[in-house]
Protein backbone atom coordinates (compact mmCIF):
# COMPACT_ATOMS: atom_id res chain seq x y z
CA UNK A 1 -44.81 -59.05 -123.18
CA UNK A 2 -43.34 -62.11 -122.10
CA UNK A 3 -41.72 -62.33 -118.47
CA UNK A 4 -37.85 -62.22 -118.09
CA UNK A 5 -35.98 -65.26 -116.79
CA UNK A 6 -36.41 -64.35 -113.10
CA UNK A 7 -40.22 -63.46 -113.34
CA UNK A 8 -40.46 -66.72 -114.76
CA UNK A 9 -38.59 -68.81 -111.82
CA UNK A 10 -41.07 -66.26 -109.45
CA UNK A 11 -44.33 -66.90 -111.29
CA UNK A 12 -44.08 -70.63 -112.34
CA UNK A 13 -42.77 -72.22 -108.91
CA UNK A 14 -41.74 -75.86 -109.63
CA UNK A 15 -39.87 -77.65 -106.88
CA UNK A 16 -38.79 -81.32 -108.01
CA UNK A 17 -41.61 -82.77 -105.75
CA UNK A 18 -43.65 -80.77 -107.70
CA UNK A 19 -42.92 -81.56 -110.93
CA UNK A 20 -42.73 -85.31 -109.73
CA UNK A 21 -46.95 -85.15 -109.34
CA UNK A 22 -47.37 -83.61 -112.84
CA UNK A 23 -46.27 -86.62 -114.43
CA UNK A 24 -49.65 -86.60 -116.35
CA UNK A 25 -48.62 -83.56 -117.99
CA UNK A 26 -45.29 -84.55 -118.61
CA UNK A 27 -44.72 -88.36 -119.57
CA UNK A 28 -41.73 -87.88 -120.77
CA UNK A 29 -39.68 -85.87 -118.78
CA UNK A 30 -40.28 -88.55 -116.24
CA UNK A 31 -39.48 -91.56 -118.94
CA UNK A 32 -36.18 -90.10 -118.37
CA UNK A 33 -35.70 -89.49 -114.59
CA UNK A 34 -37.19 -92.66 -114.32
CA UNK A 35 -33.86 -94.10 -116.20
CA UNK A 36 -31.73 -92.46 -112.98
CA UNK A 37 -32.93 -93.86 -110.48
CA UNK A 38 -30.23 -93.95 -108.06
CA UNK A 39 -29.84 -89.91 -108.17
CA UNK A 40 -29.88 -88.43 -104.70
CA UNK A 41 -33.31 -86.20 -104.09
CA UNK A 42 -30.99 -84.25 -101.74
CA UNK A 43 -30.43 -80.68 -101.62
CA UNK A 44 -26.84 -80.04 -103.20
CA UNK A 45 -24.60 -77.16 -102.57
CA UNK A 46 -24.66 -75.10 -105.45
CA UNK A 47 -28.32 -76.69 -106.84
CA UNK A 48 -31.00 -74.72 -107.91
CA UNK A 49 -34.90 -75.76 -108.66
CA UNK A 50 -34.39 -76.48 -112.53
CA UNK A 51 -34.95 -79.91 -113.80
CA UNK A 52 -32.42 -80.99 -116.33
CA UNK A 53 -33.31 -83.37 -118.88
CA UNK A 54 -31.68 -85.66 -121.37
CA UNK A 55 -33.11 -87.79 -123.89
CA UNK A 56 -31.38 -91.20 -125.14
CA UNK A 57 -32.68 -92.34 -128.09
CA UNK A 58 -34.16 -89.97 -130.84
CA UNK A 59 -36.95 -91.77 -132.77
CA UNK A 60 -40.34 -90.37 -133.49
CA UNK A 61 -40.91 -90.54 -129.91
CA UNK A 62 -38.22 -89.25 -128.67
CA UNK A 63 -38.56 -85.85 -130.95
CA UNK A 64 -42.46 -86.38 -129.59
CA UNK A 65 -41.00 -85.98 -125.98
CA UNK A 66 -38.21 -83.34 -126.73
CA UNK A 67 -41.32 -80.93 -128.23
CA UNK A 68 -43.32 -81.79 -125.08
CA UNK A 69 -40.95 -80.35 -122.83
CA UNK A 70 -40.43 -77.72 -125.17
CA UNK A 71 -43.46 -76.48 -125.25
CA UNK A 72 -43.28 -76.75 -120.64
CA UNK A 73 -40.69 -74.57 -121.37
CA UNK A 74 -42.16 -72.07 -123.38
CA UNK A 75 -45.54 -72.51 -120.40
CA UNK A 76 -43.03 -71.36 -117.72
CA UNK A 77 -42.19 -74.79 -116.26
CA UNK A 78 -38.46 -74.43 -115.04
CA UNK A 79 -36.77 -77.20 -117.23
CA UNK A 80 -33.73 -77.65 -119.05
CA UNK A 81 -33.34 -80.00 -121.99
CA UNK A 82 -29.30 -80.69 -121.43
CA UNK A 83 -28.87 -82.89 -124.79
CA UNK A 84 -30.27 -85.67 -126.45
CA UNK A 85 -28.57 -88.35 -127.84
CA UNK A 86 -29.51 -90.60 -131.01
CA UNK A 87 -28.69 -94.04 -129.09
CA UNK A 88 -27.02 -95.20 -126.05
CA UNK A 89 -23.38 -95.10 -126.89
CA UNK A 90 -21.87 -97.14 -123.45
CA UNK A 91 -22.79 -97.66 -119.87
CA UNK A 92 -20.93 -94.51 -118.82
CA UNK A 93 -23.46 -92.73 -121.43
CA UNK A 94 -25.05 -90.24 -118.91
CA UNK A 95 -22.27 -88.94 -117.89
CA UNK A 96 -21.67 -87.44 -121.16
CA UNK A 97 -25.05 -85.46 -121.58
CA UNK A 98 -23.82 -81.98 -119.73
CA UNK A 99 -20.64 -82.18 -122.57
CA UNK A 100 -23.37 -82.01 -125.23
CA UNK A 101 -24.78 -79.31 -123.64
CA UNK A 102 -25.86 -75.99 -125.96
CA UNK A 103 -22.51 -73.67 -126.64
CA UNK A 104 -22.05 -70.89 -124.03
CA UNK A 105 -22.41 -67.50 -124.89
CA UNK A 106 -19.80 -64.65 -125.07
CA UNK A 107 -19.82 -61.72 -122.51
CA UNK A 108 -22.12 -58.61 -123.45
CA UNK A 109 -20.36 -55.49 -124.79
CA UNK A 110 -21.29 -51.41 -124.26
CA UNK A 111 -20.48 -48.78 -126.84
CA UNK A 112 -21.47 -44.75 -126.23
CA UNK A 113 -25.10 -44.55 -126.39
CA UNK A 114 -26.05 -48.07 -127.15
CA UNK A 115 -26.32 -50.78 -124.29
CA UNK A 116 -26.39 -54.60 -124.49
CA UNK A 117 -27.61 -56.32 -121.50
CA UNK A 118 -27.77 -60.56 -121.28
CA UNK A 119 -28.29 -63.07 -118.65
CA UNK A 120 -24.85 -64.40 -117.24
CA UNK A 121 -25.03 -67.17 -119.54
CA UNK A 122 -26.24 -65.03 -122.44
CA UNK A 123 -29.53 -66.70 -124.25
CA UNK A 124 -30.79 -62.99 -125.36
CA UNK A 125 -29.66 -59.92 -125.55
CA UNK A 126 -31.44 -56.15 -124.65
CA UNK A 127 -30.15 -53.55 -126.63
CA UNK A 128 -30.88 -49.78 -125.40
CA UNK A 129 -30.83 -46.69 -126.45
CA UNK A 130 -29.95 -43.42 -123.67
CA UNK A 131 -31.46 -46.56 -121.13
CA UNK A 132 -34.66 -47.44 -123.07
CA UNK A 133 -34.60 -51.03 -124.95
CA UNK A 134 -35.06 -50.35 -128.32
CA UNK A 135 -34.86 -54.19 -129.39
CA UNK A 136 -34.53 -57.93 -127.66
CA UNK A 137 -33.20 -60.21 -129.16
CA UNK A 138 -34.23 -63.85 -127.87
CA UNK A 139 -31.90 -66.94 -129.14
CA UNK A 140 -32.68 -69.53 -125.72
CA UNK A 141 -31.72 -72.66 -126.79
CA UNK A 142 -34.57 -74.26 -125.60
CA UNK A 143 -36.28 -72.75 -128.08
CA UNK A 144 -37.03 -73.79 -131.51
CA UNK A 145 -35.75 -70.55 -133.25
CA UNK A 146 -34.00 -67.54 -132.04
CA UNK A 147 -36.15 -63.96 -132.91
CA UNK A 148 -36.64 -60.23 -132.27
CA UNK A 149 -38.91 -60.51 -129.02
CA UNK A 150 -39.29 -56.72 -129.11
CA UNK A 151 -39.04 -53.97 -131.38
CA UNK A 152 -39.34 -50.69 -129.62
CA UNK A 153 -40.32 -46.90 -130.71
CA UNK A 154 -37.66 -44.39 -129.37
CA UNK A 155 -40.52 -43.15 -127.15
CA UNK A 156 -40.35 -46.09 -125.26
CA UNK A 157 -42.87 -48.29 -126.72
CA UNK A 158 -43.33 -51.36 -128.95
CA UNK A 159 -46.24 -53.29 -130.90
CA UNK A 160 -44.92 -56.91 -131.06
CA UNK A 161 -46.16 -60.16 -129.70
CA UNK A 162 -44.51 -62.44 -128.26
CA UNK A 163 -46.14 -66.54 -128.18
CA UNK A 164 -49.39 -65.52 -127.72
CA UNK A 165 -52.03 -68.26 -126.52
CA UNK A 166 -54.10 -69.19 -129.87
CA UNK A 167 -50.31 -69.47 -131.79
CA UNK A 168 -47.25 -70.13 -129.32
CA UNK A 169 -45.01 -70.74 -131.90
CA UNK A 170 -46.05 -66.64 -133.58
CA UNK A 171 -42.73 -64.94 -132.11
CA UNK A 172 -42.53 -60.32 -132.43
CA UNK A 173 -40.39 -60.79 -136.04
CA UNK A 174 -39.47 -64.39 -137.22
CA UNK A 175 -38.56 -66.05 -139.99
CA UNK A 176 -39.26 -69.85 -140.93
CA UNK A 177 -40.08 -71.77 -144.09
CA UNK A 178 -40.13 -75.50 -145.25
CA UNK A 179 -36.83 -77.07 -145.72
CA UNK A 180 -37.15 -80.67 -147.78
CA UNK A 181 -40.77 -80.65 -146.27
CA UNK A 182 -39.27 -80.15 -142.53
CA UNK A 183 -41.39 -76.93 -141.18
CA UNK A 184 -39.15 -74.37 -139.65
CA UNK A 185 -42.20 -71.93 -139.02
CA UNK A 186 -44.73 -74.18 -136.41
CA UNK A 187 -42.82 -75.40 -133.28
CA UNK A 188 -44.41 -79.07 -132.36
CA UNK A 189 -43.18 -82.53 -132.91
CA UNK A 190 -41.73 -82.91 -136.15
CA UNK A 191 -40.31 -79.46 -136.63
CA UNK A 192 -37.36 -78.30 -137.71
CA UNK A 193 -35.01 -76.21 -135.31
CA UNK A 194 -32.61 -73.09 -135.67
CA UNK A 195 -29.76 -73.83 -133.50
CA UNK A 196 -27.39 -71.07 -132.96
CA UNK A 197 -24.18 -72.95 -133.29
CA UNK A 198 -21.60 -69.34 -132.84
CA UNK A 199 -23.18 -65.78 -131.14
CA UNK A 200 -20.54 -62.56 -131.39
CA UNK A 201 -21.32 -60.03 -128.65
CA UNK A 202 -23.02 -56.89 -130.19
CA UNK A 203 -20.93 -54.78 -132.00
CA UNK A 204 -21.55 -50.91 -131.83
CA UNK A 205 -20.77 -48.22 -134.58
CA UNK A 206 -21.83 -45.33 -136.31
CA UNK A 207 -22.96 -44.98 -139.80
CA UNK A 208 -21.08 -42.45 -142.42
CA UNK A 209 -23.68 -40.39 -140.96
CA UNK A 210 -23.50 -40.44 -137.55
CA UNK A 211 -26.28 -42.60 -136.52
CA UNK A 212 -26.12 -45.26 -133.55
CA UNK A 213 -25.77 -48.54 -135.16
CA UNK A 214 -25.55 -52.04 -133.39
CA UNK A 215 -25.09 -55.19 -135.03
CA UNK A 216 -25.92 -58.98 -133.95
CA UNK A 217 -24.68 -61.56 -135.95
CA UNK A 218 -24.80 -65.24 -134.96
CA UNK A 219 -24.39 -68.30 -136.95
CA UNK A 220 -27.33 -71.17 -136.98
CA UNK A 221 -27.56 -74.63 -138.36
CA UNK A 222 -31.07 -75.36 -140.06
CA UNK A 223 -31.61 -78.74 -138.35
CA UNK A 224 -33.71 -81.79 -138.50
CA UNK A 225 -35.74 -82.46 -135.11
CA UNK A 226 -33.79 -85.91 -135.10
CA UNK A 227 -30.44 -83.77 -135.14
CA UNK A 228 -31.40 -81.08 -132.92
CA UNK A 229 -29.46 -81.82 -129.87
CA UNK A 230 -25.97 -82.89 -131.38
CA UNK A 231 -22.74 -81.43 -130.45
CA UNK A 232 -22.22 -78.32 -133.01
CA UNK A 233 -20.96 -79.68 -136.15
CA UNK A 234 -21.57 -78.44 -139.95
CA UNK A 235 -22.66 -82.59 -141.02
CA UNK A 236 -25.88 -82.64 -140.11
CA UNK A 237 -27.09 -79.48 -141.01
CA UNK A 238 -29.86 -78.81 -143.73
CA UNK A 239 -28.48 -75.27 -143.82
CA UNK A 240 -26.17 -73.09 -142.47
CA UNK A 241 -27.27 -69.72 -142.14
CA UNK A 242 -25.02 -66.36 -140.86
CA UNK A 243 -27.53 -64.10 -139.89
CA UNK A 244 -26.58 -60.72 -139.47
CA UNK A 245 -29.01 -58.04 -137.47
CA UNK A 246 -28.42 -54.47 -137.89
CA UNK A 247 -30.40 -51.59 -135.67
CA UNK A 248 -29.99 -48.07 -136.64
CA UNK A 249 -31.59 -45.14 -134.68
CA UNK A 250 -32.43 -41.90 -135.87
CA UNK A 251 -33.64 -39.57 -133.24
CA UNK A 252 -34.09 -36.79 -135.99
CA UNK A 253 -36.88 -39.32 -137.97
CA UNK A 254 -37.89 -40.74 -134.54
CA UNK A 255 -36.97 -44.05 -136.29
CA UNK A 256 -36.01 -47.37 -135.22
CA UNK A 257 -34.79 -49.45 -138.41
CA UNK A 258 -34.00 -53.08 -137.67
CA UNK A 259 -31.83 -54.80 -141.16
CA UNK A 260 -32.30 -58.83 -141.30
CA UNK A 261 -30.30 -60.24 -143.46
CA UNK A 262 -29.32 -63.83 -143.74
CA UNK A 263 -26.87 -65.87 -145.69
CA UNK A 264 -27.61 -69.32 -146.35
CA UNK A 265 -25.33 -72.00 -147.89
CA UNK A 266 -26.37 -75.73 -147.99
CA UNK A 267 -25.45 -78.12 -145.39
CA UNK A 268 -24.25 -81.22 -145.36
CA UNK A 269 -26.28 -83.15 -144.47
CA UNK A 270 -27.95 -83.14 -148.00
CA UNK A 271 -26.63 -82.74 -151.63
CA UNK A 272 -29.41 -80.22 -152.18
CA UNK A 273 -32.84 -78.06 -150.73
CA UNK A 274 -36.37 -77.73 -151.52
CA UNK A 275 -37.59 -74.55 -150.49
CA UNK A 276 -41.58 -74.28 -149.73
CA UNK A 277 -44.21 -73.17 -147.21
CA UNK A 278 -47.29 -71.50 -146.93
CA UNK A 279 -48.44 -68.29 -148.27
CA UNK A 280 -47.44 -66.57 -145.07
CA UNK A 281 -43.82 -68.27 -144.54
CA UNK A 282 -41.05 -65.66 -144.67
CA UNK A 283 -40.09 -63.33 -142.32
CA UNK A 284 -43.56 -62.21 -140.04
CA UNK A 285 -44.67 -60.15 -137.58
CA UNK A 286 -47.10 -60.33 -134.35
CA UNK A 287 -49.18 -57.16 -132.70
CA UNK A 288 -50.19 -56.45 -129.23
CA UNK A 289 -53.29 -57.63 -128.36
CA UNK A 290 -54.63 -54.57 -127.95
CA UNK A 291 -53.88 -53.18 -131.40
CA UNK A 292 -55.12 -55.54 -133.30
CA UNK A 293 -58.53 -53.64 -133.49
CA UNK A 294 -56.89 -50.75 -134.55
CA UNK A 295 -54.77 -51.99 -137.18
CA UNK A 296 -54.45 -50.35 -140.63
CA UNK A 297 -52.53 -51.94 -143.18
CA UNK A 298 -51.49 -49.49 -146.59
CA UNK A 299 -49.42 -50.38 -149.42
CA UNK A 300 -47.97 -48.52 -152.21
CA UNK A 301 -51.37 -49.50 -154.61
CA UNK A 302 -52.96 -48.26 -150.88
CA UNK A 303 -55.54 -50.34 -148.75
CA UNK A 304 -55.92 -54.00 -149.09
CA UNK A 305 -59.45 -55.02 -148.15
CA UNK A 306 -58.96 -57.14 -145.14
CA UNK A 307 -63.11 -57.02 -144.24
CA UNK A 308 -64.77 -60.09 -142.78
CA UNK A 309 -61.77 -62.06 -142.09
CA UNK A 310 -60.34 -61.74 -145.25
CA UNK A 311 -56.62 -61.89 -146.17
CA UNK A 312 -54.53 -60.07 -149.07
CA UNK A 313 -51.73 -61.96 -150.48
CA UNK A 314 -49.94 -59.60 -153.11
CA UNK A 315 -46.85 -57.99 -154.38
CA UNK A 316 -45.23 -54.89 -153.28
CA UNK A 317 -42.46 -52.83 -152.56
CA UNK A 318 -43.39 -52.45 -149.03
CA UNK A 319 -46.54 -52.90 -146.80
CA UNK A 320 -46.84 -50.70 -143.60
CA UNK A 321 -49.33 -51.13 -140.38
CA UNK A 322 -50.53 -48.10 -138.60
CA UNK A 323 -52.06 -48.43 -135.24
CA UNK A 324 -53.85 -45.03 -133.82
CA UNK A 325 -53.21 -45.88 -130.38
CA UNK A 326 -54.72 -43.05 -127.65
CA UNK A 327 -50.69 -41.80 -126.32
CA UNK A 328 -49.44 -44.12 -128.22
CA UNK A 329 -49.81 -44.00 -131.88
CA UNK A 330 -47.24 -46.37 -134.05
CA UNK A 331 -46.44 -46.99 -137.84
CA UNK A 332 -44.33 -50.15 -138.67
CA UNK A 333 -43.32 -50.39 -142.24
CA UNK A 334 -41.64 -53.73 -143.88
CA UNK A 335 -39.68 -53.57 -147.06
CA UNK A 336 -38.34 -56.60 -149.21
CA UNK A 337 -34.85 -56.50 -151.10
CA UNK A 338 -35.35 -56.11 -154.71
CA UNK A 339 -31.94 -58.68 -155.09
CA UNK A 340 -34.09 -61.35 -153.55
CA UNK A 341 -34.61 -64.10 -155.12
CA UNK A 342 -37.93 -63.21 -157.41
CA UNK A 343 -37.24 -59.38 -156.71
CA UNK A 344 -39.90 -57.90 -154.59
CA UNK A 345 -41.47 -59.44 -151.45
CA UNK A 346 -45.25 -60.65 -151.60
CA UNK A 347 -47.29 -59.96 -148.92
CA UNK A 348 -49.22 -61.62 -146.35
CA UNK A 349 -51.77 -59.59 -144.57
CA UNK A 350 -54.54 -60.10 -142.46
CA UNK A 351 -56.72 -58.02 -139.44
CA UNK A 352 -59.02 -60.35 -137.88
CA UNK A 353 -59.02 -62.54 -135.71
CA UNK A 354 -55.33 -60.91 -135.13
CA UNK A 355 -53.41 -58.55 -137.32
CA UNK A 356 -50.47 -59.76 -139.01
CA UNK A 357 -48.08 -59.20 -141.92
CA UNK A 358 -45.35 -61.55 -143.29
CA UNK A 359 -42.73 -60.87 -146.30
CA UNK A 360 -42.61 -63.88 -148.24
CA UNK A 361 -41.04 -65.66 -151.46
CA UNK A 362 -44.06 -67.68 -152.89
CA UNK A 363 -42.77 -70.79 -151.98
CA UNK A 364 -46.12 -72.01 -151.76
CA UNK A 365 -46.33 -71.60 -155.75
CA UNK A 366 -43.07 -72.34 -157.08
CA UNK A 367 -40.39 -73.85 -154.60
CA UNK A 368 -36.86 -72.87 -154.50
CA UNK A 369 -34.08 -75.09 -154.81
CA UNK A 370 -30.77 -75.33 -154.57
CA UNK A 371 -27.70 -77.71 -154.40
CA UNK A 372 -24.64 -78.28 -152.47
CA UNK A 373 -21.92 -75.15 -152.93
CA UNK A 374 -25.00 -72.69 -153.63
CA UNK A 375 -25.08 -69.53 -151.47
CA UNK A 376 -28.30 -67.43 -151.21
CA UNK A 377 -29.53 -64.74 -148.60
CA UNK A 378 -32.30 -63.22 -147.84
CA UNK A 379 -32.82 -59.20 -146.77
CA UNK A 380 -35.56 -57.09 -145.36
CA UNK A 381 -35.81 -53.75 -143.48
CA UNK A 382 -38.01 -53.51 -141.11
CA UNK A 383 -38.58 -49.36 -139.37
CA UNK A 384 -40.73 -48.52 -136.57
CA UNK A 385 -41.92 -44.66 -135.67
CA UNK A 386 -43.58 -43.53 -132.41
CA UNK A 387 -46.70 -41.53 -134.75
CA UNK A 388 -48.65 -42.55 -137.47
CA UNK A 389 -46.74 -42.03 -141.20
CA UNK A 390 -48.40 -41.28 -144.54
CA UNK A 391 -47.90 -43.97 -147.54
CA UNK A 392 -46.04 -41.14 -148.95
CA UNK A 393 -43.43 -40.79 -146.57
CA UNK A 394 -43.24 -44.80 -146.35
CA UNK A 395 -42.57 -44.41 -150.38
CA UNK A 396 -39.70 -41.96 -149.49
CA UNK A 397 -38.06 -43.87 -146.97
CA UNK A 398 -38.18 -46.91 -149.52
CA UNK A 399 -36.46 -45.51 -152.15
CA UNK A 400 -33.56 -44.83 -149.70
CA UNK A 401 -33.03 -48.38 -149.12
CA UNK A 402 -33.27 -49.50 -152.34
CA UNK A 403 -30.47 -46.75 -153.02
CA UNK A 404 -28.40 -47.66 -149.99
CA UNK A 405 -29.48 -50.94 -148.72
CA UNK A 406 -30.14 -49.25 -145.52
């Protein structure tokens, strides 16, 4: 599980003398402090230890040394990337970088027996159920996507991954593909980012039923790395996507149910959109650490044979996991929209050397495209129970969101 923002400050020190001797690890964060040099290395009312950094100039290496600090970031260091501009606009330039800053964040909101929590300047939010988090929501701006960081069991108790070691950029449940060749899934120089341009506070119902229901929706621009830090505008956006997050709890089923759905239009920065990617890129999913020995993936046609390192790519209605855990067993099932484009989801699977499972399109064998006015979406359901289910059951709870949608 990945530390919250004040674990972070506690574990990962960094005073600005500090970070001044690292300059080995970190060429270009000190490129730019270098290009202030008259800045007072006083202590100012108000300061804290975070570094703030802006980037003039937006080349190849100037993406190079936004993704380097990015990825400080995501190591712990206690950095900031404030803006970056594409070139240096007038002498009084620097003074304009905190007015590019990312947008600020609405206040959280409470219903009955669903809680949101957020940091004052909200950059995720922690949803809970009777005072357990039942799903966290990260969209930090420093980040090169915003994603569910944790997907919990009712009992208490989750099985995703967040940035683990051997694949930092593998987030709990994420989606990324290829945009005009620009990769949206890796996070390194080069790649695209999700920039949450609009966030609503969580809104909390009921269903017809009379299930807890909260819903996240938030409103991203699909940008180019050279685009990445501009103020939030629609013209340089390869896509504009509203994506729309919908938990539903049912203590009688013990089930958490998590709807992603996400409605894409074309940007403008382009008359049209090449969608691609590799046979895993859609929306995927990380595991613990320790249950990736124990994982057990089953499909309607049953058990793919994932032996020796092997991986299944194939079509289905659904594909569940089931992890026999001593005290805590789990079963996570994912199901693809049949009004996807190309009907049901393919696939990707894999045990060893981690478990994983992704929903995907095929882009890798046929590309989607699509021009300028065009609106697609894209939906999966993704449930979660604290014991291990039968296909069966998995079956049954399919065919109620393919009758419902949820």
């Amino acid at each position: 599980m990945q530390p919250n923002a004040a674990s972070i400050i506690q574990t990962h020190p960094l005073s600005r003398r500090a970070f001044s001797r690292r300059s080995a690890r970190a060429t270009a964060v000190m490129s730019a402090a270098a290009a202030f040099p008259l800045i007072s290395r006083g202590r100012v009312l108000g300061a804290n230890d975070r570094i703030g950094v802006g980037f003039i100039g937006m080349g190849g290496r100037g993406s190079s040394h936004v993704a380097t600090v990015q990825r400080l970031i995501q190591g712990g260091e206690n950095l900031k990337v404030v803006a970056a501009l594409k070139k240096l606009l007038s002498v009084g330039c620097a003074s304009m970088l905190l007015a590019l800053a990312w947008p600020s964040w609405q206040l959280p909101a409470s219903g009955e027996e669903l809680t949101a929590e957020a940091l004052s300047a909200p950059t995720r939010w922690t949803i809970a159920y009777q005072g357990k988090p039942v799903l966290v929501y990260d969209f930090d701006p420093q980040k090169f996507k915003p994603y569910v960081q944790e997907l919990n069991t009712l009992a208490g108790y989750g099985v995703l991954r967040d940035s683990p070691g051997d694949h930092l950029h593998h987030h709990g449940l994420m989606y990324g593909i290829k945009v005009n060749g620009i990769n949206f899934w890796e996070e390194s120089a080069g790649c695209g980012v999700e920039k949450v341009v609009q966030s609503l506070p969580p809104e909390f119902t009921k269903t017809a039923a009379g299930l807890p229901q909260a819903r996240l929706v938030q409103v991203l621009h699909w940008l180019a790395p050279e685009d990445a830090f501009f103020p939030n505008t629609n013209a340089p956006a390869l896509l504009v996507e509203r994506r729309t997050l919908t938990l539903t709890l049912d203590p009688k089923q013990n089930e958490t149910a998590l709807h992603w759905r996400s409605e894409f239009e074309v940007g403008l920065r382009t008359n049209m959109v090449t969608l691609t990617g590799a046979n895993y890129h859609g929306l995927g999913m990380r595991f613990l650490h320790e249950l990736d020995p124990l994982a057990v993936h089953f499909t309607p046609e049953g058990k793919p044979d994932l032996s020796a390192a092997k991986q299944d790519v194939s079509i289905h209605a659904w594909e569940g996991l089931a992890f026999d855990e001593p005290g805590k067993p789990a079963t996570i099932a994912l199901f693809g929209d049949p009004h996807n484009a190309r009907g049901d989801a393919c696939y990707f699977a894999m045990k060893s050397p981690f478990a994983y499972l992704s929903a995907t399109q095929r882009l890798e064998t046929e590309p989607l495209v699509y021009h300028r006015g065009d609106h697609f979406e894209v939906s999966y359901l993704t449930t979660l129970y604290p014991e291990l289910k039968p296909a069966a059951a998995i079956a049954d709870r399919n065919r109620r969101w393919t009758a419902s949608g949820m």
